[in-house]
PDB file of N, CA and C in Angstrom:
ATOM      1  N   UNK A   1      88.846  18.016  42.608  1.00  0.00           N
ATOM      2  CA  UNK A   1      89.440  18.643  41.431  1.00  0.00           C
ATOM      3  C   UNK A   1      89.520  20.139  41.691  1.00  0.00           C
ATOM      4  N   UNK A   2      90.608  20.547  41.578  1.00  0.00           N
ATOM      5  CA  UNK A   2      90.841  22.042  41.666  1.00  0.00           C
ATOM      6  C   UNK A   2      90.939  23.019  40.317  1.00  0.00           C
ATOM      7  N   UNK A   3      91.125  24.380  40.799  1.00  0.00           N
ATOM      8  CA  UNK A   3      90.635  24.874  39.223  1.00  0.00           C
ATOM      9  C   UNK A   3      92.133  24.950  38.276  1.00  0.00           C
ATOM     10  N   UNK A   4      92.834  24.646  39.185  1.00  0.00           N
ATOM     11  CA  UNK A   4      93.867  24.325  38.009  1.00  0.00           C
ATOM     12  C   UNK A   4      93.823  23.545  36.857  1.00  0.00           C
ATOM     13  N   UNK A   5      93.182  22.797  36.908  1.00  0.00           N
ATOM     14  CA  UNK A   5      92.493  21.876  35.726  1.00  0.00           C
ATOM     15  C   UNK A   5      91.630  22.387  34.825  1.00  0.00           C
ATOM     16  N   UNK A   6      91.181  23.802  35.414  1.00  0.00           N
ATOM     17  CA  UNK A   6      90.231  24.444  34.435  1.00  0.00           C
ATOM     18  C   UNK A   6      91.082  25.912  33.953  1.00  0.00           C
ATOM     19  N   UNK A   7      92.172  25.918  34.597  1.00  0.00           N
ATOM     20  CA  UNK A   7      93.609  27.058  34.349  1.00  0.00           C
ATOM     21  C   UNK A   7      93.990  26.769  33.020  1.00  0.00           C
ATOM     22  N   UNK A   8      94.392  25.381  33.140  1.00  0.00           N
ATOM     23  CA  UNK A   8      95.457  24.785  32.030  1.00  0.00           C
ATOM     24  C   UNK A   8      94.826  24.451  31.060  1.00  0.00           C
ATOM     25  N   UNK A   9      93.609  24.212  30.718  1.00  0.00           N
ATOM     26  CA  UNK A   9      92.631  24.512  29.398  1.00  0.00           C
ATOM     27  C   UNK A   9      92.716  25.354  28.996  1.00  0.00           C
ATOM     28  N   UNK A  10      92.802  25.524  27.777  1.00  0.00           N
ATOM     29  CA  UNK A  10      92.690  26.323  26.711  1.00  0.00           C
ATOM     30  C   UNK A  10      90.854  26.938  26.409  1.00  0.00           C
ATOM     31  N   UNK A  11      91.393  28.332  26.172  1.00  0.00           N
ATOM     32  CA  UNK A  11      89.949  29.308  26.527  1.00  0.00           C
ATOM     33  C   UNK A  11      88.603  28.396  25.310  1.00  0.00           C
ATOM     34  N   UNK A  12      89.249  28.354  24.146  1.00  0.00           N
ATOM     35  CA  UNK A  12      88.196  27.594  23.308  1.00  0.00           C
ATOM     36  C   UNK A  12      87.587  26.512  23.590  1.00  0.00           C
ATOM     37  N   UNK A  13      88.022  25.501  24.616  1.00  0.00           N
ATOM     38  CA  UNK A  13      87.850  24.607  24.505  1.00  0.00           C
ATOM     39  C   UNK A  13      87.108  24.496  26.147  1.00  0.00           C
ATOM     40  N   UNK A  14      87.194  25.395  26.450  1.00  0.00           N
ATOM     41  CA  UNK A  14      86.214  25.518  27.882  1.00  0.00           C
ATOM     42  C   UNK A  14      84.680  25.784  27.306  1.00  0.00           C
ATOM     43  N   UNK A  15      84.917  26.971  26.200  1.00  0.00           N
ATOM     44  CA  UNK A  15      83.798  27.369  26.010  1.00  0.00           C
ATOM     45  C   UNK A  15      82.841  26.329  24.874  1.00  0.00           C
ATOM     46  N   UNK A  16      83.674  25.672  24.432  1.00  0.00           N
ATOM     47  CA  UNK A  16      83.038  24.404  23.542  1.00  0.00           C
ATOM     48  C   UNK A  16      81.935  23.527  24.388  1.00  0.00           C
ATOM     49  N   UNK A  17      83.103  23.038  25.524  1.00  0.00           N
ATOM     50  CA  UNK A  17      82.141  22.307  26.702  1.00  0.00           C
ATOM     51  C   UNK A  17      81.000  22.848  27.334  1.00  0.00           C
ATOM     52  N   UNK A  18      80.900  24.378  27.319  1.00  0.00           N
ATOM     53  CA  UNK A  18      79.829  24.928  28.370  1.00  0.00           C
ATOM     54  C   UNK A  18      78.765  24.859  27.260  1.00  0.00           C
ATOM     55  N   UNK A  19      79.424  24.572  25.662  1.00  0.00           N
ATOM     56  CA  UNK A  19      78.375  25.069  24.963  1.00  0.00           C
ATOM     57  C   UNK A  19      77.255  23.608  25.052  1.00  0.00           C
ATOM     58  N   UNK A  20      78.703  22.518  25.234  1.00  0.00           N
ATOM     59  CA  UNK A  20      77.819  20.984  24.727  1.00  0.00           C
ATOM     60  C   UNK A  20      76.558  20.722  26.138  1.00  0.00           C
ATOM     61  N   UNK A  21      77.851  21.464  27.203  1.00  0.00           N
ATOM     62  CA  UNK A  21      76.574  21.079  28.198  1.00  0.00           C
ATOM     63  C   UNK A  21      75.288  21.423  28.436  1.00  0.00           C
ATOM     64  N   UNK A  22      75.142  22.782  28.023  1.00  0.00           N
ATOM     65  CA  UNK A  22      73.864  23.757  27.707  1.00  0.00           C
ATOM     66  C   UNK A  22      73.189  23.512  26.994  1.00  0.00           C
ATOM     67  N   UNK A  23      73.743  22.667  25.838  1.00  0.00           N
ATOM     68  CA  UNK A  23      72.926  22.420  24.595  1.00  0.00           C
ATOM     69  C   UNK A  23      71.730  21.173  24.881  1.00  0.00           C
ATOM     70  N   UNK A  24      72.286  20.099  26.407  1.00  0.00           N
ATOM     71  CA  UNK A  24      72.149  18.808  26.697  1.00  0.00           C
ATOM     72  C   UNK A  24      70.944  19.424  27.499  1.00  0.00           C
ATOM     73  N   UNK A  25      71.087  20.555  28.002  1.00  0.00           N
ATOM     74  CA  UNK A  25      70.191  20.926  28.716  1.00  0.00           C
ATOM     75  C   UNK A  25      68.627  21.157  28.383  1.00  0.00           C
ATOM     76  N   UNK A  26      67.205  20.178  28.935  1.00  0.00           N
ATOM     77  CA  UNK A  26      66.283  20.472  28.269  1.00  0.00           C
ATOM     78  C   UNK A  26      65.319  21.455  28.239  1.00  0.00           C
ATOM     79  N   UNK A  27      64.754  22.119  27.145  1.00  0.00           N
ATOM     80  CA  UNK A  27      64.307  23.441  27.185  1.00  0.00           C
ATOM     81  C   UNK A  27      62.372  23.360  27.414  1.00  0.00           C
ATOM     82  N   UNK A  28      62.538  24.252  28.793  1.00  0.00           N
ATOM     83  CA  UNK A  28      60.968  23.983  29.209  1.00  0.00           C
ATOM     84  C   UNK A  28      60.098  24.227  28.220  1.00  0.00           C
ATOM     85  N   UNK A  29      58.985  24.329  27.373  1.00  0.00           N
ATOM     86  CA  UNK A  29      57.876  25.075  26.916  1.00  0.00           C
ATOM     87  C   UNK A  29      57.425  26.397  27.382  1.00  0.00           C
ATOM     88  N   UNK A  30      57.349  27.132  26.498  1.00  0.00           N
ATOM     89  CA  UNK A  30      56.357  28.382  26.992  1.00  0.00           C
ATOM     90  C   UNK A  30      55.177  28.005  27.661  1.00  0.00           C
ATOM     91  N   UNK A  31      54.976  28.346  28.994  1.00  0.00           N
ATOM     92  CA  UNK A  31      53.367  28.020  29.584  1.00  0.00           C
ATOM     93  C   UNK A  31      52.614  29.492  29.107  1.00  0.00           C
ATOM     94  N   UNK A  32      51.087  28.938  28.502  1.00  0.00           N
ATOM     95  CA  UNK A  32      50.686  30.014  28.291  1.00  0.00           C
ATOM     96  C   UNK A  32      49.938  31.008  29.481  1.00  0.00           C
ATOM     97  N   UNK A  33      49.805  32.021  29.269  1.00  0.00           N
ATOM     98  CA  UNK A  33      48.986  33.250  29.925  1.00  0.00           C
ATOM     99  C   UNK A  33      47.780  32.710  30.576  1.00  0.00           C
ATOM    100  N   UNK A  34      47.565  33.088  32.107  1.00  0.00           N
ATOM    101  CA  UNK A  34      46.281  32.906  32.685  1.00  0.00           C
ATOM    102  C   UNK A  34      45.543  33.533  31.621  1.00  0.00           C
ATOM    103  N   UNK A  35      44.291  33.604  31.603  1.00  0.00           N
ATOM    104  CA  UNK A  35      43.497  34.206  30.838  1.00  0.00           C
ATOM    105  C   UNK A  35      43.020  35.333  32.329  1.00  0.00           C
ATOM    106  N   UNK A  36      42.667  36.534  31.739  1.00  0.00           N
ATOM    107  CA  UNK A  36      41.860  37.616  32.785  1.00  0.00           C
ATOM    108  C   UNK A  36      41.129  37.326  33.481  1.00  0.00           C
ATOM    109  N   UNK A  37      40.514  38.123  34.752  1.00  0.00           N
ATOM    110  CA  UNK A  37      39.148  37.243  35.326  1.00  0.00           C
ATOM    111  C   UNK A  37      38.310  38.359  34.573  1.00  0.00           C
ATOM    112  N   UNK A  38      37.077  37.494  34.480  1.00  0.00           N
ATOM    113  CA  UNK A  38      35.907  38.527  34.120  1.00  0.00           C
ATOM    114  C   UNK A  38      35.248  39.834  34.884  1.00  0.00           C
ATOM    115  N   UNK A  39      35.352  40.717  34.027  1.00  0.00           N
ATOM    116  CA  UNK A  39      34.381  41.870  35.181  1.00  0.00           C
ATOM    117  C   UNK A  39      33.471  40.869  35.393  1.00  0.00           C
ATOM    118  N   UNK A  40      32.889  41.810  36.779  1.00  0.00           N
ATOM    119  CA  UNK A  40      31.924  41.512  37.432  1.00  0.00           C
ATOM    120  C   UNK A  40      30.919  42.621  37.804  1.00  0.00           C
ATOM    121  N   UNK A  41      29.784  42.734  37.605  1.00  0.00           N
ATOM    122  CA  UNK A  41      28.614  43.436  38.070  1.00  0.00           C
ATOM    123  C   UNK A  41      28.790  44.350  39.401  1.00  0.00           C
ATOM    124  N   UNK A  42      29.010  43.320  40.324  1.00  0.00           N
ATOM    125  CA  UNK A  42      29.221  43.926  41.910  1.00  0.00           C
ATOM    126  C   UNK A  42      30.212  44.395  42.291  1.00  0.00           C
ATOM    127  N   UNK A  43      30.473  45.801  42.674  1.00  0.00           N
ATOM    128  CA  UNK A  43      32.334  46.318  43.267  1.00  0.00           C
ATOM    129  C   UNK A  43      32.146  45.044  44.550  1.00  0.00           C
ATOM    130  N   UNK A  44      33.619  45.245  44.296  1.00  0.00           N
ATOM    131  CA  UNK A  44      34.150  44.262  45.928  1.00  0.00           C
ATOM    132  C   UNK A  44      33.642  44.687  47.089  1.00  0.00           C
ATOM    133  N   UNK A  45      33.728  44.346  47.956  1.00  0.00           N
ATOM    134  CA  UNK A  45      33.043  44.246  49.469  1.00  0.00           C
ATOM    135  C   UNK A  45      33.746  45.255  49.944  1.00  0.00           C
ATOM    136  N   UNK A  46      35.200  44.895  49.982  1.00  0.00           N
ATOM    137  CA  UNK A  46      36.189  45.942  50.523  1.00  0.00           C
ATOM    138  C   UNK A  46      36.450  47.283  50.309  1.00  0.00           C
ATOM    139  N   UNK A  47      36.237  47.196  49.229  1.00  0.00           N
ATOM    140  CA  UNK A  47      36.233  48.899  48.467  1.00  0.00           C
ATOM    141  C   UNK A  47      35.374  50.076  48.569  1.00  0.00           C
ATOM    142  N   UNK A  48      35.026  51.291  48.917  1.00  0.00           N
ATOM    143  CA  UNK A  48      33.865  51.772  48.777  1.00  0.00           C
ATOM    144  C   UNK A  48      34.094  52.994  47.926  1.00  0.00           C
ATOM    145  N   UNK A  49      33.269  53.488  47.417  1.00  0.00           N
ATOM    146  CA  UNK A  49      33.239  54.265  46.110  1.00  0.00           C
ATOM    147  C   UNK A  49      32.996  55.764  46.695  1.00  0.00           C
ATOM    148  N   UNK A  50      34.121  56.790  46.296  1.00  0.00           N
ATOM    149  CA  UNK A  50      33.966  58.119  46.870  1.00  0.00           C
ATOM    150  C   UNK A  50      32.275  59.150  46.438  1.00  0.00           C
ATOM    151  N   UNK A  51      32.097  59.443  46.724  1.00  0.00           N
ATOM    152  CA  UNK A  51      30.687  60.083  46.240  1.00  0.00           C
ATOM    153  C   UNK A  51      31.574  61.768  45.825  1.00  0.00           C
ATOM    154  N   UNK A  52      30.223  61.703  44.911  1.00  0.00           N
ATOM    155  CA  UNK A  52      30.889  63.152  43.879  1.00  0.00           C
ATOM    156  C   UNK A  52      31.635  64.346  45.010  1.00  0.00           C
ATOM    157  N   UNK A  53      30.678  64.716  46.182  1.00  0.00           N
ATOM    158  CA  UNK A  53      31.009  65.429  47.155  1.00  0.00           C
ATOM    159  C   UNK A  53      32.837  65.288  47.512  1.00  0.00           C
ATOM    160  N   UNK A  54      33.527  63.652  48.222  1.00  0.00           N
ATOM    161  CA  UNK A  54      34.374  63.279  48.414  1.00  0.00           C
ATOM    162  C   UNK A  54      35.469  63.672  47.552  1.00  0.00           C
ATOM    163  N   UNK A  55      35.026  63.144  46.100  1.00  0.00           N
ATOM    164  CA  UNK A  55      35.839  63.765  44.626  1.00  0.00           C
ATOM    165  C   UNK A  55      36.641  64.588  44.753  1.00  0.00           C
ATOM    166  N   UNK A  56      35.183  65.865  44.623  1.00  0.00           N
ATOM    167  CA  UNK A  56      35.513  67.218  45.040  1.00  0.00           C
ATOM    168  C   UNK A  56      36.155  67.586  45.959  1.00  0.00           C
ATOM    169  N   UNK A  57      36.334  67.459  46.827  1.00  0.00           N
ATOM    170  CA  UNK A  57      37.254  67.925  48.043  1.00  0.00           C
ATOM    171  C   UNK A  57      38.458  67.186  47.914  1.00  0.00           C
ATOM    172  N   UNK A  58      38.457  65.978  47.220  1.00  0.00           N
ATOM    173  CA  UNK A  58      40.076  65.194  47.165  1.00  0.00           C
ATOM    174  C   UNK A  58      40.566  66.273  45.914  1.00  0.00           C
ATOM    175  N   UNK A  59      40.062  67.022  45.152  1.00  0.00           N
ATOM    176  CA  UNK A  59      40.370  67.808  43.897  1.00  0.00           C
ATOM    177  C   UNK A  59      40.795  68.899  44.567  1.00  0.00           C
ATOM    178  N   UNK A  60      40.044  69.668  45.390  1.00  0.00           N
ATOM    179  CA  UNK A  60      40.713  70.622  46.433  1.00  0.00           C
ATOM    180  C   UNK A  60      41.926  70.486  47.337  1.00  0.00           C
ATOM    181  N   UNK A  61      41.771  68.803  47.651  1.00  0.00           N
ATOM    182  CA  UNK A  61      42.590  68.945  48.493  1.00  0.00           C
ATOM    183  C   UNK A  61      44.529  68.623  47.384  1.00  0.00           C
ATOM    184  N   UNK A  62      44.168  68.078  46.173  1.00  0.00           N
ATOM    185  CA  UNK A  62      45.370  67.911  45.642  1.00  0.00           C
ATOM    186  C   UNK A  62      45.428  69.668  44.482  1.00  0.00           C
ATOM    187  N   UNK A  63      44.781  70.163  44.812  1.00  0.00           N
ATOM    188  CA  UNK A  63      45.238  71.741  44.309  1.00  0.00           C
ATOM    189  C   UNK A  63      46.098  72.722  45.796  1.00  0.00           C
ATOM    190  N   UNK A  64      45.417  72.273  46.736  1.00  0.00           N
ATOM    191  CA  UNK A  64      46.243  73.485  48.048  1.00  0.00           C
ATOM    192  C   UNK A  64      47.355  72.019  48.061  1.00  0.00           C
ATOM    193  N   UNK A  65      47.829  71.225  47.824  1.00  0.00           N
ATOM    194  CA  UNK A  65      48.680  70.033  48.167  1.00  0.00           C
ATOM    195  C   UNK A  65      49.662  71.102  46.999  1.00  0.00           C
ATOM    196  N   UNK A  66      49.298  71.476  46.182  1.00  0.00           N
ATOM    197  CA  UNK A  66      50.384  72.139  45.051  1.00  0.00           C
ATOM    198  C   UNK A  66      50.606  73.641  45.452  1.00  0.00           C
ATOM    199  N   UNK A  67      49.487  73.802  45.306  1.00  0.00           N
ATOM    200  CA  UNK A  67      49.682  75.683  46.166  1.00  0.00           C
ATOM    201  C   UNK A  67      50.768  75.709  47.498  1.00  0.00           C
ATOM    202  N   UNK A  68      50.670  74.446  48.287  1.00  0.00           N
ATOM    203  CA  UNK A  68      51.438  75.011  49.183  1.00  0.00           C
ATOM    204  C   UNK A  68      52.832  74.374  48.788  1.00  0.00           C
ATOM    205  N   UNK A  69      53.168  73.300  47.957  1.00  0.00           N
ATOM    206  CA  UNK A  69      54.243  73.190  47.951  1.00  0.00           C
ATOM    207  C   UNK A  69      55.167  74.255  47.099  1.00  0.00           C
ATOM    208  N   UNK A  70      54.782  74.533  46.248  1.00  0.00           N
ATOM    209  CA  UNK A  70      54.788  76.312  45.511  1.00  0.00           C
ATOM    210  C   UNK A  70      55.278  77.280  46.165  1.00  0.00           C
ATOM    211  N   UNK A  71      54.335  77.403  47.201  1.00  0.00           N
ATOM    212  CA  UNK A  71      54.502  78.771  48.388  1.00  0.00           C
ATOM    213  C   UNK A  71      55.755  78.300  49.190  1.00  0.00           C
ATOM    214  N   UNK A  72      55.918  77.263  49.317  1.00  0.00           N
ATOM    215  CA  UNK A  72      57.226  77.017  50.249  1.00  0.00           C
ATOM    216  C   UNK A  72      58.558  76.899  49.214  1.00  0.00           C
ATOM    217  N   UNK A  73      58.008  76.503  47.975  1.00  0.00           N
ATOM    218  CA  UNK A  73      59.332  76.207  47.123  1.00  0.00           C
ATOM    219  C   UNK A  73      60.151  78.225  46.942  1.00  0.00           C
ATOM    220  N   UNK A  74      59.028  79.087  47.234  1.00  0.00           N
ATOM    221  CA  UNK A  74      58.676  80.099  47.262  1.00  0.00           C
ATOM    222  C   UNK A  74      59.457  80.823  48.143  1.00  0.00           C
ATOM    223  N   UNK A  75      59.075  80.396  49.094  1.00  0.00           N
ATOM    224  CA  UNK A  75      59.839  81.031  50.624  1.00  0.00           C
ATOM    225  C   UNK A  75      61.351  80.410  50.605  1.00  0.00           C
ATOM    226  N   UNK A  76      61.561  79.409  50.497  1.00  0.00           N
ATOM    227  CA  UNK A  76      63.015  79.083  50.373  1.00  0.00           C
ATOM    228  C   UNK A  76      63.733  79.841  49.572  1.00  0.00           C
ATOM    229  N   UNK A  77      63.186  80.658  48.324  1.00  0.00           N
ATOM    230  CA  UNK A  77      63.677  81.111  47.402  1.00  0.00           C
ATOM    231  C   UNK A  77      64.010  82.530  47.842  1.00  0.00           C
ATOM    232  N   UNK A  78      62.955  83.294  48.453  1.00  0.00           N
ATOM    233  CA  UNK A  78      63.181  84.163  49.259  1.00  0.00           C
ATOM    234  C   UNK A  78      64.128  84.081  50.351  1.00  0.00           C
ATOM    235  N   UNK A  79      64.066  83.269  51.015  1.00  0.00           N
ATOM    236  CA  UNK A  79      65.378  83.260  52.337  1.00  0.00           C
ATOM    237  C   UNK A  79      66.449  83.062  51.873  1.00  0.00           C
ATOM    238  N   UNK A  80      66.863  82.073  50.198  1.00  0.00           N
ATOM    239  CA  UNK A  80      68.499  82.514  49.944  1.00  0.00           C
ATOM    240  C   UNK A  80      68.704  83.591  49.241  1.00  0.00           C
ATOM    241  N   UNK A  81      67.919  84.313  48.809  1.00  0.00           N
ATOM    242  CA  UNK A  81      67.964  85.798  48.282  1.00  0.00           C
ATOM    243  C   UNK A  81      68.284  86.887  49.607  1.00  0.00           C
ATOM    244  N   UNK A  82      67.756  86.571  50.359  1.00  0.00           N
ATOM    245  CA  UNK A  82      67.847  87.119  51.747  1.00  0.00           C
ATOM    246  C   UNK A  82      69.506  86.956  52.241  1.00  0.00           C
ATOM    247  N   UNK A  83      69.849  85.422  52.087  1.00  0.00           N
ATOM    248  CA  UNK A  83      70.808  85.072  52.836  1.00  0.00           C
ATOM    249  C   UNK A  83      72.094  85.310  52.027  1.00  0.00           C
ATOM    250  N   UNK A  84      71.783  85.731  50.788  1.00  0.00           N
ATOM    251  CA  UNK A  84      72.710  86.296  50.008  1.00  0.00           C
ATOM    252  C   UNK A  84      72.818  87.692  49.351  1.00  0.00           C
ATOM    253  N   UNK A  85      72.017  88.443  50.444  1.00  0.00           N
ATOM    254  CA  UNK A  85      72.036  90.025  50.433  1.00  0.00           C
ATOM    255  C   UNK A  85      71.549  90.205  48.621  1.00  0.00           C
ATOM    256  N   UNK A  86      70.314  89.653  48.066  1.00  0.00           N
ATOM    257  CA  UNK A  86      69.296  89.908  47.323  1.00  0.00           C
ATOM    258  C   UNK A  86      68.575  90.825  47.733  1.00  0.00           C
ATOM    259  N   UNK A  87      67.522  91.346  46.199  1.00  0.00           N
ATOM    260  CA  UNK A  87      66.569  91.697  46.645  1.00  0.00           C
ATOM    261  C   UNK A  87      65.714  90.858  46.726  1.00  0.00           C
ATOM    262  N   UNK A  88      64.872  91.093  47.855  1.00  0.00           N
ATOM    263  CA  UNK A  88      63.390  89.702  47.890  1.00  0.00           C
ATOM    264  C   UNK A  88      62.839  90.562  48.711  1.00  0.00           C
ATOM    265  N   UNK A  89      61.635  89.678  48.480  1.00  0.00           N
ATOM    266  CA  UNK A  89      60.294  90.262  49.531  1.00  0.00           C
ATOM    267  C   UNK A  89      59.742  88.644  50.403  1.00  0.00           C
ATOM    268  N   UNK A  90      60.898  88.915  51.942  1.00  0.00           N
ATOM    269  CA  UNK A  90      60.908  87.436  52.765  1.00  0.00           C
ATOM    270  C   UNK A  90      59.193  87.483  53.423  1.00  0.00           C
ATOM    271  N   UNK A  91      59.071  88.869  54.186  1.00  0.00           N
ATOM    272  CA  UNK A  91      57.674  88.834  54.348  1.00  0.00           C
ATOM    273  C   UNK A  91      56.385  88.418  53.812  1.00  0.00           C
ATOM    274  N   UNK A  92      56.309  89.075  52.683  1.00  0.00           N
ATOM    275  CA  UNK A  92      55.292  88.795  51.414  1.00  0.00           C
ATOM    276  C   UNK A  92      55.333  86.857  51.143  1.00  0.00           C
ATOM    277  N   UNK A  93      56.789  86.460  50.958  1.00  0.00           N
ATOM    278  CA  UNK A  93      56.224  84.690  50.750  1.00  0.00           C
ATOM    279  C   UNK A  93      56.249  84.604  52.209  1.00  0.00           C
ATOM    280  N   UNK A  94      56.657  84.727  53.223  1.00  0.00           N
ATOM    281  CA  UNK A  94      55.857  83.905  54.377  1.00  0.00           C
ATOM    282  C   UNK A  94      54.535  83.784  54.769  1.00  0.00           C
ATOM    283  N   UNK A  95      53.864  85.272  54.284  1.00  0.00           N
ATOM    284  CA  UNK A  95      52.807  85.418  54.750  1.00  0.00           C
ATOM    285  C   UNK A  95      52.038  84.111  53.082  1.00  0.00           C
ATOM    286  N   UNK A  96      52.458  84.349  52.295  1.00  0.00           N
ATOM    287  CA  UNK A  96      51.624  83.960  51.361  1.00  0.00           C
ATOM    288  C   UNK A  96      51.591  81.917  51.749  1.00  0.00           C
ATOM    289  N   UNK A  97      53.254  81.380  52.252  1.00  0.00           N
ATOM    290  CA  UNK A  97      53.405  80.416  52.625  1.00  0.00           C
ATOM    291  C   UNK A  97      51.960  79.567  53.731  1.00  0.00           C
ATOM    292  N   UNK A  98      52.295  80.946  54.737  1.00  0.00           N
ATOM    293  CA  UNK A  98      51.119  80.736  55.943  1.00  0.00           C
ATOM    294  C   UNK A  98      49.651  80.526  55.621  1.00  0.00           C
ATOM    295  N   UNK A  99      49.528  81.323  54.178  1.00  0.00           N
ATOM    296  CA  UNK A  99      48.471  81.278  54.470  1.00  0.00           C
ATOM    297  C   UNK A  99      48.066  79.733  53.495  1.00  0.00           C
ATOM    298  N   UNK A 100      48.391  79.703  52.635  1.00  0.00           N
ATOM    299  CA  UNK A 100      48.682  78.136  51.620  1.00  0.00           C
ATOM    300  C   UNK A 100      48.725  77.047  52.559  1.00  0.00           C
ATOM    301  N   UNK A 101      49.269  76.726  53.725  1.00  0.00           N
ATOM    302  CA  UNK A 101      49.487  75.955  54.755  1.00  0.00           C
ATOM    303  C   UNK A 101      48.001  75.705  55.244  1.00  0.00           C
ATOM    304  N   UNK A 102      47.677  76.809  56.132  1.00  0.00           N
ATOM    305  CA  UNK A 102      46.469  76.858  56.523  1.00  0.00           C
ATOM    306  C   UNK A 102      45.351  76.401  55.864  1.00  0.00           C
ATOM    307  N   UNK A 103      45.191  76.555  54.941  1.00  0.00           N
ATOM    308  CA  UNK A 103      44.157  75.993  53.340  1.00  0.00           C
ATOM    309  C   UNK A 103      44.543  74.758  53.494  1.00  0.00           C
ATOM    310  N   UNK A 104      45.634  74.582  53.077  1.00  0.00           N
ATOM    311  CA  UNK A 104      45.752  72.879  53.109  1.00  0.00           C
ATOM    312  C   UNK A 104      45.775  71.821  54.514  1.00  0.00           C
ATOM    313  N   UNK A 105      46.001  72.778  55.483  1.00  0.00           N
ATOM    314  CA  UNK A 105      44.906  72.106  56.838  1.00  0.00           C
ATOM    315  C   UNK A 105      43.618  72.024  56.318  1.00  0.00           C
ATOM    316  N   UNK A 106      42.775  72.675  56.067  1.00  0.00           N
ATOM    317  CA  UNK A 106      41.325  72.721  56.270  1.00  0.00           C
ATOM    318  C   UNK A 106      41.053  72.512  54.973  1.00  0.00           C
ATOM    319  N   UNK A 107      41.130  72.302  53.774  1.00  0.00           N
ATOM    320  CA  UNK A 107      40.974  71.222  52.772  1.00  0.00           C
ATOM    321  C   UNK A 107      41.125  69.752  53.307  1.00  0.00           C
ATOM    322  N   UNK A 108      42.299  69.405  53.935  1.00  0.00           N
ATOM    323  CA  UNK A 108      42.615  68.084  54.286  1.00  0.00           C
ATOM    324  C   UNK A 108      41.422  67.659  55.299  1.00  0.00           C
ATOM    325  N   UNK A 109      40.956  68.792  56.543  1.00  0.00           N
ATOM    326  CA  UNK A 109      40.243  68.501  57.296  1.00  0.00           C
ATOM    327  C   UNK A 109      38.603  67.891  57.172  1.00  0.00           C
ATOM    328  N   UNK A 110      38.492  68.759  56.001  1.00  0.00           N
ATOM    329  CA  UNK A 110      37.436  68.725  55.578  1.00  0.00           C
ATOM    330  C   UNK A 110      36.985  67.214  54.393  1.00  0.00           C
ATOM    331  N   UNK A 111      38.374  66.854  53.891  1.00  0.00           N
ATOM    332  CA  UNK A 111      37.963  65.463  53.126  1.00  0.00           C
ATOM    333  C   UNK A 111      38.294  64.626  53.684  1.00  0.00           C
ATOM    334  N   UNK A 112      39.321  64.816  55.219  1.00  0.00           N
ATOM    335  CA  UNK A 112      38.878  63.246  56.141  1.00  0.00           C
ATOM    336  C   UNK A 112      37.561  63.282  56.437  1.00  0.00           C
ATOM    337  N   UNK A 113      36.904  64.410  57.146  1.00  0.00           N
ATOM    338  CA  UNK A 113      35.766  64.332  57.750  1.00  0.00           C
ATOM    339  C   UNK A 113      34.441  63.953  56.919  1.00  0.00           C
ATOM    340  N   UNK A 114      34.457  63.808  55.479  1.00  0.00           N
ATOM    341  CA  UNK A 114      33.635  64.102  55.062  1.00  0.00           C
ATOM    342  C   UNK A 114      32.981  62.145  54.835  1.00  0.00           C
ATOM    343  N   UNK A 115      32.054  62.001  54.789  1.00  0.00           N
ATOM    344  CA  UNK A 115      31.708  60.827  54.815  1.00  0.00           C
ATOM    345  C   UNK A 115      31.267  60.481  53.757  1.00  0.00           C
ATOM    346  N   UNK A 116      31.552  59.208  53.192  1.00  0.00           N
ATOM    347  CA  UNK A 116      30.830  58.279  51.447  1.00  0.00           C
ATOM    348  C   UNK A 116      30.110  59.138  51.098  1.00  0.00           C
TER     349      UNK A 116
END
């Protein structure tokens, strides 16, 4: 059967049929909700818990993570001021860039290294 047979029908009467067939169609039940699992007393095996020290330095390390993206959003701002015969001060954010960079080496360095 080709769709010419479904051409030469009339639009109402297509949509009558899709309705009867859908209607024939049987409708599953709502399955209900797992229920939660219960806390449990013991953290998982896998997981290990940062110690206050760790914290701290992940807190350092997501403050120079902002400082330096700042200082660079910074320096870009300076070099099209530059590159469009502005006034800017290109020196002053590089140096301030460099030094934001550097911090956020040795923040980072310091909370891989640092142990539980």
């Amino acid at each position: 059967m080709g769709l010419s047979a479904y051409i030469d029908q009339p639009l109402s009467k297509f949509i009558a049929n899709q309705k009867q067939v859908s209607a024939s169609l049987p409708v599953a039940p709502p399955q209900p909700k797992p229920a939660a699992p219960s806390p449990t007393a013991k953290p998982h095996q896998g997981i290990s818990v940062m110690s206050a020290r760790k914290q701290s330095l992940f807190r350092e390390f997501q403050a120079a993570t902002a400082n330096l993206s700042s200082a660079r959003q910074s320096l870009e701002d300076a070099r099209f001021l530059s590159r469009n015969g502005m006034a800017n001060n290109l020196t002053f954010a590089t140096h301030v860039e460099h030094v934001a960079f550097h911090n956020w080496l040795r923040t980072g360095d310091a909370f891989t290294t640092c142990p539980n």
